[in-house]
C-alpha atoms as a PDB file:
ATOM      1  CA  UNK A   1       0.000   0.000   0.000  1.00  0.00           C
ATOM      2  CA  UNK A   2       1.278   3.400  -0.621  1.00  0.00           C
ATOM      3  CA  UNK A   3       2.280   5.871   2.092  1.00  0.00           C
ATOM      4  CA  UNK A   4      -0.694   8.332   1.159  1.00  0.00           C
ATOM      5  CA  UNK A   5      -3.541   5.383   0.726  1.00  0.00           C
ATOM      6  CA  UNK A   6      -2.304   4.413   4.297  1.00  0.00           C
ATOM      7  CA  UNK A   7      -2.038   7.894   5.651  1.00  0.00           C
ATOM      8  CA  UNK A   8      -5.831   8.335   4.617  1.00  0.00           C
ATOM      9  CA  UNK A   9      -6.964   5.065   5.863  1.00  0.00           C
ATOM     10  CA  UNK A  10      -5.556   6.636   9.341  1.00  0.00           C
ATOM     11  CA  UNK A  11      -7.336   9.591   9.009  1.00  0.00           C
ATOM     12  CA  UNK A  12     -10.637   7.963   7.948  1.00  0.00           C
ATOM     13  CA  UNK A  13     -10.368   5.533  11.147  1.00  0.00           C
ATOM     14  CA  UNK A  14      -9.275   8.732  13.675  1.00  0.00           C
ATOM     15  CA  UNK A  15     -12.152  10.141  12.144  1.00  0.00           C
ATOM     16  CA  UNK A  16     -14.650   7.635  13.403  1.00  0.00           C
ATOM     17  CA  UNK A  17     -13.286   6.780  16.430  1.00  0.00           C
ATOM     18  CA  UNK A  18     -13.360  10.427  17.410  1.00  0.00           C
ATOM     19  CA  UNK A  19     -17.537  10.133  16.628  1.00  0.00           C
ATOM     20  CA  UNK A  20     -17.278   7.364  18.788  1.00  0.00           C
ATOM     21  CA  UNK A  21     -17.354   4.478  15.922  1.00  0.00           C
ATOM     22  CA  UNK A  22     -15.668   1.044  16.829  1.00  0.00           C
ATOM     23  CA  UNK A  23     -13.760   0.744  13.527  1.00  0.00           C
ATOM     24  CA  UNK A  24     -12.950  -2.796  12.192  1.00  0.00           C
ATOM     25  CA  UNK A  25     -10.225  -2.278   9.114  1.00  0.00           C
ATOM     26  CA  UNK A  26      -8.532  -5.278   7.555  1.00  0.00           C
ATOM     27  CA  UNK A  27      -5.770  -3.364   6.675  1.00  0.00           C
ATOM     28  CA  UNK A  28      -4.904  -2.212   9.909  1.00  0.00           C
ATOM     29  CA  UNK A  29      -5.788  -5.581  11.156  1.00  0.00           C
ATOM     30  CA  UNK A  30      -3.341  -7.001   8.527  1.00  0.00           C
ATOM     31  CA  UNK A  31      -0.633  -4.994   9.838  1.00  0.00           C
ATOM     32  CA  UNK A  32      -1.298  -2.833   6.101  1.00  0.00           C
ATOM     33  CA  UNK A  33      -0.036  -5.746   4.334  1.00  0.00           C
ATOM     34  CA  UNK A  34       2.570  -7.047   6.377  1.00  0.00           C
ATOM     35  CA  UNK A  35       0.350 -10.273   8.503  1.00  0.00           C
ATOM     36  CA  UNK A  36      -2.545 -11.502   5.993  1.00  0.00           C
ATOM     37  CA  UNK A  37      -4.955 -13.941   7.570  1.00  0.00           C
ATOM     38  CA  UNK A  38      -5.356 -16.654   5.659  1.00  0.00           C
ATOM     39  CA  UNK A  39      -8.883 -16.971   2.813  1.00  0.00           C
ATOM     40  CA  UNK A  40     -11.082 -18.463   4.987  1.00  0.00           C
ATOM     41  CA  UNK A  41     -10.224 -16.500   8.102  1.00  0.00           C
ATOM     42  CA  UNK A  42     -10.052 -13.102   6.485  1.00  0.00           C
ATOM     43  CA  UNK A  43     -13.533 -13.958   4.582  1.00  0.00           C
ATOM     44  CA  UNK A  44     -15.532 -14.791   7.703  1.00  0.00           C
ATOM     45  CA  UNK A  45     -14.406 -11.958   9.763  1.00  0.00           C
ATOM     46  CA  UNK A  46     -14.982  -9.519   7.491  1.00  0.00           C
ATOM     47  CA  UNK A  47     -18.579 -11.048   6.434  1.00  0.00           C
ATOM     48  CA  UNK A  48     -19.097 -11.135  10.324  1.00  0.00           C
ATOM     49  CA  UNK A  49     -18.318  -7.547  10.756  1.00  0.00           C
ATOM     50  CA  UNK A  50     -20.352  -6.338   7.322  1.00  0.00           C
ATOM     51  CA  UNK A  51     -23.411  -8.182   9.150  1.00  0.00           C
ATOM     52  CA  UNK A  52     -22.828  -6.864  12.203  1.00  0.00           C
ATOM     53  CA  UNK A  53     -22.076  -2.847  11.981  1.00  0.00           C
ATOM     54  CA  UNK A  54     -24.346   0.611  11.413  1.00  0.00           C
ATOM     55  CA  UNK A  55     -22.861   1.354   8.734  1.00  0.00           C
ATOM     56  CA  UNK A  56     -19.949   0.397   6.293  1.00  0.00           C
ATOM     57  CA  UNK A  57     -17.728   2.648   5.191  1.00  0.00           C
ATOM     58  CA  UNK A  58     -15.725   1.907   1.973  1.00  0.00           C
ATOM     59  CA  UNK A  59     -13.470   3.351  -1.268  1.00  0.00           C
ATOM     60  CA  UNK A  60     -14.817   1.076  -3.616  1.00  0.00           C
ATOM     61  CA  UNK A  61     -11.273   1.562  -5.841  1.00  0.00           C
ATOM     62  CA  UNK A  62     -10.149   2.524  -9.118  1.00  0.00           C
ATOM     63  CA  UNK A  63      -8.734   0.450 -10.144  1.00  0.00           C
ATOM     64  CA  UNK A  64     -11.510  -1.534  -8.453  1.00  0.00           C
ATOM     65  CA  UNK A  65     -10.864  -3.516  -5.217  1.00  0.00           C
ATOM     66  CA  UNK A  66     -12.309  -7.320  -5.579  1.00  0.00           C
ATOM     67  CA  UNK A  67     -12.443  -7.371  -2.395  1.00  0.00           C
ATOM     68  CA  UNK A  68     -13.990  -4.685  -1.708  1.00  0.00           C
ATOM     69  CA  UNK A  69     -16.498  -5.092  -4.372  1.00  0.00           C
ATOM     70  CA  UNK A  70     -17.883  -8.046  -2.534  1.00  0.00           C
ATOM     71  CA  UNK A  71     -18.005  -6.927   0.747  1.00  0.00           C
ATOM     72  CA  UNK A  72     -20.455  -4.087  -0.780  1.00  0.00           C
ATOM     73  CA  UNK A  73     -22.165  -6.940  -2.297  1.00  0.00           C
ATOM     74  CA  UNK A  74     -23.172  -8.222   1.194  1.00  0.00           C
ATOM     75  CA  UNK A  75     -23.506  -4.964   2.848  1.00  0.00           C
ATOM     76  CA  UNK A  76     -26.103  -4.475   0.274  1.00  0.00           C
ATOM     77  CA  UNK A  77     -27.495  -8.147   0.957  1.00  0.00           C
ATOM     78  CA  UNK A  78     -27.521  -7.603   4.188  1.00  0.00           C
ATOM     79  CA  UNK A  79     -29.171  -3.837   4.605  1.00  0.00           C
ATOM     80  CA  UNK A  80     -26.508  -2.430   6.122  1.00  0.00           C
ATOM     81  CA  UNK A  81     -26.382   1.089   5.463  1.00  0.00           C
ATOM     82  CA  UNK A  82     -23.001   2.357   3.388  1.00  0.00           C
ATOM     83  CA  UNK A  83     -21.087   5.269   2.601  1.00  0.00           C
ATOM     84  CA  UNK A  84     -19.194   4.643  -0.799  1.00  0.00           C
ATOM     85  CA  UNK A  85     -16.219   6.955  -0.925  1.00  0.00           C
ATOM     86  CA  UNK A  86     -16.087   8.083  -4.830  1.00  0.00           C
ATOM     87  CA  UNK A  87     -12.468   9.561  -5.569  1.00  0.00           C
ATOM     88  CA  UNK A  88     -12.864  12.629  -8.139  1.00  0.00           C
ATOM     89  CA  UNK A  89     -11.996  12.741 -11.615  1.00  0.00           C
ATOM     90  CA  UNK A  90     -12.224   8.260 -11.017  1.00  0.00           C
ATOM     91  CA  UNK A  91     -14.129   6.196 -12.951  1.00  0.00           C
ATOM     92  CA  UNK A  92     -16.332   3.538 -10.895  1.00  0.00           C
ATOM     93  CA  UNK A  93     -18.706   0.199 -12.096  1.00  0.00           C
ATOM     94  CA  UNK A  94     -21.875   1.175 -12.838  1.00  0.00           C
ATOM     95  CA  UNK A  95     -23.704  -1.711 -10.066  1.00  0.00           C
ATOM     96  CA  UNK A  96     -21.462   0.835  -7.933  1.00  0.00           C
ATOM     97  CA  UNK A  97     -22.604   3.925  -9.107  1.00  0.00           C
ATOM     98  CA  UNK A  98     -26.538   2.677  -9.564  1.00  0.00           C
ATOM     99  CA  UNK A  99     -26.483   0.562  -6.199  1.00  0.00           C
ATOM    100  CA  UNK A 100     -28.182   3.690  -4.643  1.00  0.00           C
ATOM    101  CA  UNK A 101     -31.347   2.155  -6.551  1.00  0.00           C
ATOM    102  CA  UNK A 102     -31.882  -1.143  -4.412  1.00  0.00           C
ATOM    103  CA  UNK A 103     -29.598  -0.412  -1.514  1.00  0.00           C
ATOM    104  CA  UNK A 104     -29.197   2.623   1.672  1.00  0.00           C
ATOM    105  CA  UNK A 105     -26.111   3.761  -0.077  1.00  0.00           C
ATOM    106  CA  UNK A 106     -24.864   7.747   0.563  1.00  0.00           C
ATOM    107  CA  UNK A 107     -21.926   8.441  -2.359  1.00  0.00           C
ATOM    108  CA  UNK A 108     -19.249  10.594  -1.054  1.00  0.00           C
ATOM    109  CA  UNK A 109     -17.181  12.700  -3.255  1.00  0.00           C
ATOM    110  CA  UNK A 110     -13.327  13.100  -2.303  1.00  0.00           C
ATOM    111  CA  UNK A 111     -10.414  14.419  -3.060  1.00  0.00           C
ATOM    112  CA  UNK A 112      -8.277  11.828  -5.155  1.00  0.00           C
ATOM    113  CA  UNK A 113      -5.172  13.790  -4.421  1.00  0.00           C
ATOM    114  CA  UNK A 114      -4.887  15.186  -0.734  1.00  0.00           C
ATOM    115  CA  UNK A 115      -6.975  14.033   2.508  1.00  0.00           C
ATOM    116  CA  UNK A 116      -9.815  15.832   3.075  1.00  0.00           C
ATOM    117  CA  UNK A 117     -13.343  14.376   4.526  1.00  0.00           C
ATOM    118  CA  UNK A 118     -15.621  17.445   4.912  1.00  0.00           C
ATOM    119  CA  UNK A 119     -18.492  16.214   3.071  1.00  0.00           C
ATOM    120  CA  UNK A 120     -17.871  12.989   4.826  1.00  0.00           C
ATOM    121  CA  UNK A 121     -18.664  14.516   8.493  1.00  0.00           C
ATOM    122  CA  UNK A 122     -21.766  15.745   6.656  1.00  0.00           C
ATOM    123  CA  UNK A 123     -22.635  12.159   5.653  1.00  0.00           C
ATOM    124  CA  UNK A 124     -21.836  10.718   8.909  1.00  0.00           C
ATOM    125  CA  UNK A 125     -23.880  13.539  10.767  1.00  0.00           C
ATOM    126  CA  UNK A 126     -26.801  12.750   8.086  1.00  0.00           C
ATOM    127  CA  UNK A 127     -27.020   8.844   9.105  1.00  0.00           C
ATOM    128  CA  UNK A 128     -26.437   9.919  13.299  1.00  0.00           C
ATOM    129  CA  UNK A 129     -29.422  11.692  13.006  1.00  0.00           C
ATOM    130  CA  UNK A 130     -31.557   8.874  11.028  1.00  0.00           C
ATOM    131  CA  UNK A 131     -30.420   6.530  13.508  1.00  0.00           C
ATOM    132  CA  UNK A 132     -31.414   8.767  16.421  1.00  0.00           C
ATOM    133  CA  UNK A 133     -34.393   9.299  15.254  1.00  0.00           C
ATOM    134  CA  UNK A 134     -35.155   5.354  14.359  1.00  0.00           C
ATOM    135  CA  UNK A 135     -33.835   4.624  17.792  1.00  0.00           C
ATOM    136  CA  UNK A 136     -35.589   6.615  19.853  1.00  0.00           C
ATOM    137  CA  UNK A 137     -33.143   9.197  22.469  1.00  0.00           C
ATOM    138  CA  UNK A 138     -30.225   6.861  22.104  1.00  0.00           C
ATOM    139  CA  UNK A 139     -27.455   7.537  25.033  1.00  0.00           C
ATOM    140  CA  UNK A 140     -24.712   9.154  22.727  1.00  0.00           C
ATOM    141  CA  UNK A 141     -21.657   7.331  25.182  1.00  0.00           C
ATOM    142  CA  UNK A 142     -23.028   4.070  23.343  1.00  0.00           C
ATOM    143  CA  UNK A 143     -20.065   3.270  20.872  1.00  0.00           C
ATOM    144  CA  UNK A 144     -21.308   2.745  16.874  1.00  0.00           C
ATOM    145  CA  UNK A 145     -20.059  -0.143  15.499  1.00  0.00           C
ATOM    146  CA  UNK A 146     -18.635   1.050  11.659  1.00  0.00           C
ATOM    147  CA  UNK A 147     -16.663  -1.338   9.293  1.00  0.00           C
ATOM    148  CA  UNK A 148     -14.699   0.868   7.233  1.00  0.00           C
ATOM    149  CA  UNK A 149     -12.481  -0.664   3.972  1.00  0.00           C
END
């Protein structure tokens, strides 16, 4: 992985732990590249944690990420609301671009070139206050669970 890919993967995860998210990254669990679990491991966790979150967080990739093209696959299977972070000037599938049709799915427009998540904090605000609101007055200490890729 390149220096600035990692460097914004740290951001994005500082990011939402600060809102109080409980961020589960498989690059960061994969010691970025250094530690990978083995196919079957890797698959289950990450399947376990797409089931289980709020919300998944995730640069779909240009080029795109297998990987990461599945695990939107079953975030969209499963109902789990997503946040699909769309790099400017890329160039992304159209089942990525159109999932917004059969799925909860908030596209995020970044910066391809520098780290900035402004509109992100908007997006991230934007669900909060959904889930408030579905959940009644829930106790803002309790931590979010967010998978973020």
């Amino acid at each position: 992985m390149r220096p600035f890919e990692r460097n914004r993967y740290e951001a994005l995860i500082r990011l939402l732990e600060q809102r109080g998210y409980v961020v589960h990254n498989a690059h960061k669990r994969e010691g970025w590249g250094r530690e990978f679990l083995q196919p079957r491991e890797c698959t289950r966790l990450d399947y376990e944690q797409i089931r289980d979150c709020d919300l998944f967080v995730a640069f779909p990739g240009d080029p795109a990420s297998p990987g990461t093209h599945v695990e939107i696959g079953w975030a969209a299977a499963l109902g789990t609301p997503m946040v699909l972070l769309l790099e400017e000037g890329h160039t992304y599938a159209f089942l990525v671009r159109g999932l917004d049709a059969v799925a909860d799915v908030t596209y995020v427009s970044v910066p391809a070139d520098r780290i900035a998540f402004a509109p992100l904090v908007s997006a991230l605000t934007e669900f909060e206050n959904r889930a408030d609101q579905r959940a009644g007055a829930r106790e803002r200490d309790t931590p979010r669970s967010g998978t973020e890729r």
